[in-house]
C-alpha atoms as a PDB file:
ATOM      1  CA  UNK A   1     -16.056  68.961  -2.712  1.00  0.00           C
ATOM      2  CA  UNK A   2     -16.802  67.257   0.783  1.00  0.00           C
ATOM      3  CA  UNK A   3     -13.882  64.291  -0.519  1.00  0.00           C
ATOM      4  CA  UNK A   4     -11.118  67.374  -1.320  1.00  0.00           C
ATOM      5  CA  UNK A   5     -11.569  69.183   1.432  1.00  0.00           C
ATOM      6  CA  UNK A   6     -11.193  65.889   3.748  1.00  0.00           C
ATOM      7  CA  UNK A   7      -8.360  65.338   1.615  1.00  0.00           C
ATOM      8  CA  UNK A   8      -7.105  68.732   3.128  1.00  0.00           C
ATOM      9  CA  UNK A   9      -8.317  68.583   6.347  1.00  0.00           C
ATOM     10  CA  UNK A  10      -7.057  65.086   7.425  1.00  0.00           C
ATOM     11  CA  UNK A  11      -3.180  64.957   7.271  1.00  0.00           C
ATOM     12  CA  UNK A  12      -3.830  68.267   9.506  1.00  0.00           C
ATOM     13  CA  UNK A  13      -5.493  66.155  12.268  1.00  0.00           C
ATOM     14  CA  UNK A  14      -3.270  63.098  12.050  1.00  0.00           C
ATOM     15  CA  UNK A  15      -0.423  65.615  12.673  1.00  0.00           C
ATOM     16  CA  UNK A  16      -2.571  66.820  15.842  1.00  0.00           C
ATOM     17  CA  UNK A  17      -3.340  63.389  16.775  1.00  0.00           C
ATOM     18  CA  UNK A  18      -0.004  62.120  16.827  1.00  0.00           C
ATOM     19  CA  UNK A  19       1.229  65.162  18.883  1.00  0.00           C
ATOM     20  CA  UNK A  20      -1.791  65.333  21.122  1.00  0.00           C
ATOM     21  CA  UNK A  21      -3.860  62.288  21.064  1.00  0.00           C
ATOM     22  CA  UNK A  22      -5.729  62.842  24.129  1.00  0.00           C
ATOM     23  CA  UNK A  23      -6.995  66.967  22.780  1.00  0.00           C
ATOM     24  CA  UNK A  24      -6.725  66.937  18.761  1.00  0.00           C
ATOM     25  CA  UNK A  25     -10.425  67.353  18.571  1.00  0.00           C
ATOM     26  CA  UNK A  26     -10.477  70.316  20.227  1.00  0.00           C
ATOM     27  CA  UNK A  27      -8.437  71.947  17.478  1.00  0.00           C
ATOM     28  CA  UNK A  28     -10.778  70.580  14.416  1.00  0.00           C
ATOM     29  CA  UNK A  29     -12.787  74.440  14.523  1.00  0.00           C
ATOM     30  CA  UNK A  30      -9.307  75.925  14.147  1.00  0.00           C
ATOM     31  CA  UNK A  31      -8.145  73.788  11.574  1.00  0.00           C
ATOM     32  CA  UNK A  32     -11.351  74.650  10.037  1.00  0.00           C
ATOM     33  CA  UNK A  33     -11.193  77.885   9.987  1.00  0.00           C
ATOM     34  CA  UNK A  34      -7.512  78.491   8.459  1.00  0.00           C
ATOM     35  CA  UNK A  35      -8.733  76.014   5.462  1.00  0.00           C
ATOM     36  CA  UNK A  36     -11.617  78.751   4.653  1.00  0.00           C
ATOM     37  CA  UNK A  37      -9.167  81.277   4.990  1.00  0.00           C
ATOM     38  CA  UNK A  38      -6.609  79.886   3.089  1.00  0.00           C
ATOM     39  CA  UNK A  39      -6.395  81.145  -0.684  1.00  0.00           C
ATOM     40  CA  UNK A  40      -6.817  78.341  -3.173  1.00  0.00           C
ATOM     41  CA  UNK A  41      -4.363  78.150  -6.043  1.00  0.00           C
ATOM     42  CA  UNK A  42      -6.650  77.037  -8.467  1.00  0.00           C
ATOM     43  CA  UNK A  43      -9.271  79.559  -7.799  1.00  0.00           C
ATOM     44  CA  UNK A  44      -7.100  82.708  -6.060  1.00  0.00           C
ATOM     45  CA  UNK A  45      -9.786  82.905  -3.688  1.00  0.00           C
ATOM     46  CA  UNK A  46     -10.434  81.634   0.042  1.00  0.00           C
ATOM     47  CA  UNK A  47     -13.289  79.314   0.077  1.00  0.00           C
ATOM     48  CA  UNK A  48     -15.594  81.955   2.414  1.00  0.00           C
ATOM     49  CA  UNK A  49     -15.767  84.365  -0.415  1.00  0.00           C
ATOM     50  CA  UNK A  50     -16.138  81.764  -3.002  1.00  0.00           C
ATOM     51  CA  UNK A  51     -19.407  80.740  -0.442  1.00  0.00           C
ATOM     52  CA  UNK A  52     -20.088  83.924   1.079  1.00  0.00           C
ATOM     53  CA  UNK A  53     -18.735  86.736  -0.985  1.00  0.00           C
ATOM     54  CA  UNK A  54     -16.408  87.721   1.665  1.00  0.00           C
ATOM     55  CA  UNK A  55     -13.505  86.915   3.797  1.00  0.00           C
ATOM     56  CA  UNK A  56     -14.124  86.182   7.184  1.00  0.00           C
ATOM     57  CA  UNK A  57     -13.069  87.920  10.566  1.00  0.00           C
ATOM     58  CA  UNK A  58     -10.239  86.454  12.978  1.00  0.00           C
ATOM     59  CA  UNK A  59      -9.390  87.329  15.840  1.00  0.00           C
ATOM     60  CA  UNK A  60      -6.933  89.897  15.370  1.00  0.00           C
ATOM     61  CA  UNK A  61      -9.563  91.601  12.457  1.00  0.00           C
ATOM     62  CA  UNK A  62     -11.403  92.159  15.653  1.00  0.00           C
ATOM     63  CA  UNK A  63      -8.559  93.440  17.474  1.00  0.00           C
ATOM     64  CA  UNK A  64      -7.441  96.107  15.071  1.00  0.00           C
ATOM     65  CA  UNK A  65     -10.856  96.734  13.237  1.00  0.00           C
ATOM     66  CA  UNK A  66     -13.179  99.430  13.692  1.00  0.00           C
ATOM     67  CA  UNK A  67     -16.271  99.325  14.963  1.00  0.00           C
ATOM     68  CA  UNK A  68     -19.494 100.384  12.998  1.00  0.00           C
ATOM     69  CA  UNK A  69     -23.132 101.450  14.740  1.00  0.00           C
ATOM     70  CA  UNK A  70     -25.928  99.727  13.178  1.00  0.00           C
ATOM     71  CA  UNK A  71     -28.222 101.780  11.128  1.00  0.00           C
ATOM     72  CA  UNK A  72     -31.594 102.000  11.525  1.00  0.00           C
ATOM     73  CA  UNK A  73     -34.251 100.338   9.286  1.00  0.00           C
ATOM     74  CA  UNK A  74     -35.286 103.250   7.338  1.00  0.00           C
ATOM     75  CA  UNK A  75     -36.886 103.071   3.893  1.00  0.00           C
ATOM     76  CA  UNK A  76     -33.743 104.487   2.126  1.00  0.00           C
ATOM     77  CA  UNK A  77     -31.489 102.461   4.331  1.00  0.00           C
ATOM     78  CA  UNK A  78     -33.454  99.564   3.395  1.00  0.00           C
ATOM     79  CA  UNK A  79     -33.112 100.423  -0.285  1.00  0.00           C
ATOM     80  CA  UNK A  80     -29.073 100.783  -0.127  1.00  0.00           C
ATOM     81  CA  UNK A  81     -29.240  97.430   1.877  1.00  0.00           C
ATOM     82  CA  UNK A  82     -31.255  95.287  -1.576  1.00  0.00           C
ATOM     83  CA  UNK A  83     -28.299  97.370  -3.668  1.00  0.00           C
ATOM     84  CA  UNK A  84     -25.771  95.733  -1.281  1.00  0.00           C
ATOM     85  CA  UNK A  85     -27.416  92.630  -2.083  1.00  0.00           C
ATOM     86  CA  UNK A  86     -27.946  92.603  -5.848  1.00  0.00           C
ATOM     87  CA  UNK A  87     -24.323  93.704  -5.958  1.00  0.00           C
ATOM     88  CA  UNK A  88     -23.225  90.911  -4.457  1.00  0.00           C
ATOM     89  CA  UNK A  89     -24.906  88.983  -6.332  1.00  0.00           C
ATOM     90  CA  UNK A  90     -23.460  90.564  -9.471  1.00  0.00           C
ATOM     91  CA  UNK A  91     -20.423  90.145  -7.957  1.00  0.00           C
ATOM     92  CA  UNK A  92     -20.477  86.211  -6.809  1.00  0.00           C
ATOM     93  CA  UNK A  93     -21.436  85.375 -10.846  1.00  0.00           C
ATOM     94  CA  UNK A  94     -18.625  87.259 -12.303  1.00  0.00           C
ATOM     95  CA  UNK A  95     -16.215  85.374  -9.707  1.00  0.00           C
ATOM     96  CA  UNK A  96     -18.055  82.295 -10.453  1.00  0.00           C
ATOM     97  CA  UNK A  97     -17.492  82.476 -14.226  1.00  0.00           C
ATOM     98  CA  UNK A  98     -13.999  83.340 -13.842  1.00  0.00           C
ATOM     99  CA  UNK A  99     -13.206  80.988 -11.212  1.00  0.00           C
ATOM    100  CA  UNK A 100     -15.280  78.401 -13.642  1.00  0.00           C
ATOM    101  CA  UNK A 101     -12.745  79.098 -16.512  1.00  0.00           C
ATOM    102  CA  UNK A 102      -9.738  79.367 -14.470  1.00  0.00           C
ATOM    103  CA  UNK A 103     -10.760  75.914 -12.844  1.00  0.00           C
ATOM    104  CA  UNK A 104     -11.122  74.006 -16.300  1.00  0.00           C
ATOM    105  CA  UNK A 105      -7.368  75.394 -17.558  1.00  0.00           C
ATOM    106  CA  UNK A 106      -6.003  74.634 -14.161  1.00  0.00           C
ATOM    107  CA  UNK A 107      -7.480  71.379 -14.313  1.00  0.00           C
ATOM    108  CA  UNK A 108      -5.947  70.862 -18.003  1.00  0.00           C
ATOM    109  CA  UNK A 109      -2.267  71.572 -16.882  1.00  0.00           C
ATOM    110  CA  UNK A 110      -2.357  69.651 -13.928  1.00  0.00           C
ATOM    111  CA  UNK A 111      -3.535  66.696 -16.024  1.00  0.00           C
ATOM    112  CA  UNK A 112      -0.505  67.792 -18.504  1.00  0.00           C
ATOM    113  CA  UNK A 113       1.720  67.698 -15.654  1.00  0.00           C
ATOM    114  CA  UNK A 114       0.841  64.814 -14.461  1.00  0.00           C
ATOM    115  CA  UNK A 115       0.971  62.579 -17.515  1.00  0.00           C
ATOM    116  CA  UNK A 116       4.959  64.226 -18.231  1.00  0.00           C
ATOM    117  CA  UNK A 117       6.332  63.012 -15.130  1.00  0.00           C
ATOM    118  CA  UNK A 118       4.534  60.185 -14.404  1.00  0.00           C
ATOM    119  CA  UNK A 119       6.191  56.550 -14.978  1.00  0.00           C
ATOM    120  CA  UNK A 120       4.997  52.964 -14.375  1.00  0.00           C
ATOM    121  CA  UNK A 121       8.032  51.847 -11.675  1.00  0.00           C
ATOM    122  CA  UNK A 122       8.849  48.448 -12.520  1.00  0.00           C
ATOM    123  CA  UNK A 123       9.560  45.697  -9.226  1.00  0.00           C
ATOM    124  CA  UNK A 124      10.887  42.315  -8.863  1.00  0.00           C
ATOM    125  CA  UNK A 125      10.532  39.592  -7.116  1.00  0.00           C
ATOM    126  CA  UNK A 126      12.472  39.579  -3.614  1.00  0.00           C
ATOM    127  CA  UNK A 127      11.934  43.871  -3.893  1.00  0.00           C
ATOM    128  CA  UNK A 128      11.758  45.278  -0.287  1.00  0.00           C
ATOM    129  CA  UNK A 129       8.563  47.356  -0.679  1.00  0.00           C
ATOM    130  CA  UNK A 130       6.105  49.152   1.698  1.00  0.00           C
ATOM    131  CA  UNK A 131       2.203  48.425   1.408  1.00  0.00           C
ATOM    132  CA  UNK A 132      -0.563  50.751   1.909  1.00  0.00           C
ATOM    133  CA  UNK A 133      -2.250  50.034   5.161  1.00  0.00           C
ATOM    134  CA  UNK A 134      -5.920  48.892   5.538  1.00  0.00           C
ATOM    135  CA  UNK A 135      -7.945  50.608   8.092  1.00  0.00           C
ATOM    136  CA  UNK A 136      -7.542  49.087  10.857  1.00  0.00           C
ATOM    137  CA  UNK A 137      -7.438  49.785  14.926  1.00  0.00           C
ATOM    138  CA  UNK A 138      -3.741  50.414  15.971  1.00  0.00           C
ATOM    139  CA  UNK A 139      -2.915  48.923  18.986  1.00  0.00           C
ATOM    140  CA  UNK A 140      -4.463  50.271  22.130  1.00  0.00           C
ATOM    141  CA  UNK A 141      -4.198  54.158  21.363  1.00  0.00           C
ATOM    142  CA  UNK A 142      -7.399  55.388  19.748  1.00  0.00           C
ATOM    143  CA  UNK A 143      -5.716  56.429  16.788  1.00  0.00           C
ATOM    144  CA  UNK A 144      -6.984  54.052  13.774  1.00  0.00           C
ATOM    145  CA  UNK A 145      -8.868  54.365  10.521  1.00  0.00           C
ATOM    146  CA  UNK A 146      -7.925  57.436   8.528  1.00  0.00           C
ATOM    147  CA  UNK A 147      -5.735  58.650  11.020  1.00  0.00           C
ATOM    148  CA  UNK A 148      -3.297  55.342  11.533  1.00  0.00           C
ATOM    149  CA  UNK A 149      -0.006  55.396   9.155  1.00  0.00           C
ATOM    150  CA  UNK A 150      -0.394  55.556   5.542  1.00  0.00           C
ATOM    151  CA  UNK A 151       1.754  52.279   5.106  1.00  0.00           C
ATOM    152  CA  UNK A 152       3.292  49.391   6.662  1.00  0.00           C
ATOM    153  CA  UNK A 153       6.781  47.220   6.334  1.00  0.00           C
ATOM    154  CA  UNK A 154       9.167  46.217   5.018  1.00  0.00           C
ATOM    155  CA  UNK A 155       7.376  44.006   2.884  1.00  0.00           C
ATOM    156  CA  UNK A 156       8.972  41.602   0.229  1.00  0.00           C
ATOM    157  CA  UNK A 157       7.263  40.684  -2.744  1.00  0.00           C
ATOM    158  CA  UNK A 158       7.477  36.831  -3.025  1.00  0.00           C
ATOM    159  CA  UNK A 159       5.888  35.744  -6.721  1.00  0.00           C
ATOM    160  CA  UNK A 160       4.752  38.067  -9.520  1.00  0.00           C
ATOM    161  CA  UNK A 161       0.804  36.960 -10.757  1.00  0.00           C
ATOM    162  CA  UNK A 162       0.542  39.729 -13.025  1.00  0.00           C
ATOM    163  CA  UNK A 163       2.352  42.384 -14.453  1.00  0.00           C
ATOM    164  CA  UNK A 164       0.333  44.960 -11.832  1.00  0.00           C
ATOM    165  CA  UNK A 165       0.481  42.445  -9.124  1.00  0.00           C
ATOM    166  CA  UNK A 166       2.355  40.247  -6.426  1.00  0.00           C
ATOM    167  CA  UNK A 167       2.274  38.136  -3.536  1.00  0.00           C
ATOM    168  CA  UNK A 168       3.579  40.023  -0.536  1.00  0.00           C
ATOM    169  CA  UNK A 169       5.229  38.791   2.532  1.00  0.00           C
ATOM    170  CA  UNK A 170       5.530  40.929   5.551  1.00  0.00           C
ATOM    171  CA  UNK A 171       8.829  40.746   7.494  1.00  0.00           C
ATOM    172  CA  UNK A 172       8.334  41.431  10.948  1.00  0.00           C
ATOM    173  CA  UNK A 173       6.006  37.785  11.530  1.00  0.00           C
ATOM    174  CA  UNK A 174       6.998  36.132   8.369  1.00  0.00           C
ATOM    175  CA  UNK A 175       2.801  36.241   7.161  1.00  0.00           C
ATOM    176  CA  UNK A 176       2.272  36.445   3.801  1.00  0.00           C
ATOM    177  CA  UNK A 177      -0.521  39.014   3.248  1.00  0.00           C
ATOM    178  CA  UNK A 178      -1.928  37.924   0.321  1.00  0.00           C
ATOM    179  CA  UNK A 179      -1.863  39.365  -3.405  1.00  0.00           C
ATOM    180  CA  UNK A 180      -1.575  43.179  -3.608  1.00  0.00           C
ATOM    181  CA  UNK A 181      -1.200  45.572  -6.627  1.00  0.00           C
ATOM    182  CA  UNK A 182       1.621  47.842  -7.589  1.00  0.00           C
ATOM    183  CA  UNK A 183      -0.219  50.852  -7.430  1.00  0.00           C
ATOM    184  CA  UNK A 184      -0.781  50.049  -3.200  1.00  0.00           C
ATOM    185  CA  UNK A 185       3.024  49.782  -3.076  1.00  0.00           C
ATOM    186  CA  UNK A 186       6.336  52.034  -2.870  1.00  0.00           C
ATOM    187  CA  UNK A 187       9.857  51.255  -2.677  1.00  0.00           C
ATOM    188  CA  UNK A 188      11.606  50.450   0.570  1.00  0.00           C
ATOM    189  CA  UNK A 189      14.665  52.028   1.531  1.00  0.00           C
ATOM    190  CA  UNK A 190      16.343  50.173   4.276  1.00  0.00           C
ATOM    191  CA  UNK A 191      18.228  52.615   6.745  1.00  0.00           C
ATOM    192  CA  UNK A 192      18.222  50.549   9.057  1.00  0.00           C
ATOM    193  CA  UNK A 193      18.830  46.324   9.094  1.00  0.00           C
ATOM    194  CA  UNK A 194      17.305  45.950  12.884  1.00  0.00           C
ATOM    195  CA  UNK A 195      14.633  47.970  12.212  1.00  0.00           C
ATOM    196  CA  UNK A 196      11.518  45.996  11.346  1.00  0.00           C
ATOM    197  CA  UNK A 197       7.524  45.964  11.017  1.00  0.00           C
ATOM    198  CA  UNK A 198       7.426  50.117  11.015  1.00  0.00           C
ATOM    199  CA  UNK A 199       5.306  51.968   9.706  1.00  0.00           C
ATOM    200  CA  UNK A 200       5.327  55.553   7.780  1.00  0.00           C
ATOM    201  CA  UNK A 201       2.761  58.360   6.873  1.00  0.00           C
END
């Protein structure tokens, strides 16, 4: 779960830390918050009431709600407080289940999906490609590792090894970077002839 939602969570801070690279961290509780809010396709819930039972309270939910007094802890109070509870727990196994079952047949037409429109692209030697970028530190900014661009080029692929794999040679410094596989590669479109060694997300 920790792997999806990072999945989620970082293209939302590379955007910040492109814009804002001196203050992006200061908008990581934010981002937080609208991913726990957000309602998931998969399970038509937000992930607070999948973990909590309920939805959270933002800012303007404070704005425009009303306010309640506390009870006091009285023995019947107490009693309608453990109903509260047990019903919630009711509650969070019936959405579990369903959001269990849901899960598996969303998970079974994605995979369907998937398999119709995927297709192995086929390259050549002397393709312009671009190659998926190691981590790495980027130049003096501190933007590197999982938030530097996703890939690098153009690239041209020099000899085919395999049918998965080729030597690649990258154009801005004429270095050939070694043997990569197809699967770390897409297609280069050339816009523009003067414009080499850039890099794209």
């Amino acid at each position: 779960m920790t792997e999806r939602v990072n999945r989620t969570l970082k293209p939302l801070i590379s955007i910040y830390a492109q814009q804002r690279p001196n203050s992006w961290d200061n908008e990581i509780q934010k981002l937080a918050f609208a991913i726990r809010t957000a309602v998931n396709d998969t399970t038509g819930e937000t992930p607070a009431f999948m973990m909590f039972g309920r939805d959270p309270r933002g800012p303007l939910d404070s704005l425009i709600g009303e306010t309640t007094e506390e009870a006091q802890p009285t023995t019947s109070e107490h009693r309608q407080i453990q109903e509260c509870k047990n019903n919630l727990i009711n509650n969070l196994r019936w959405a579990y289940n369903i959001v269990r079952e849901h899960s598996e047949i969303e998970k079974i037409k994605q995979k369907e999906n998937y398999d119709q429109h995927t297709t192995q692209r086929q390259y050549n030697e002397g393709d312009l490609v671009w190659v998926a970028s190691p981590a790495a530190y980027i130049g003096e900014n501190s933007m590197g590792g999982k938030l530097q661009p996703h890939y690098y080029g153009p690239c041209r692929l020099i000899k085919q090894i395999s049918p998965n794999t080729f030597t690649v040679c990258r154009l801005s410094d004429n270095v050939n970077v070694g043997a990569t596989n197809t699967d770390r590669i897409k297609p280069y479109i050339e816009l523009n002839r003067n414009n080499r060694g850039t890099t794209t997300t």
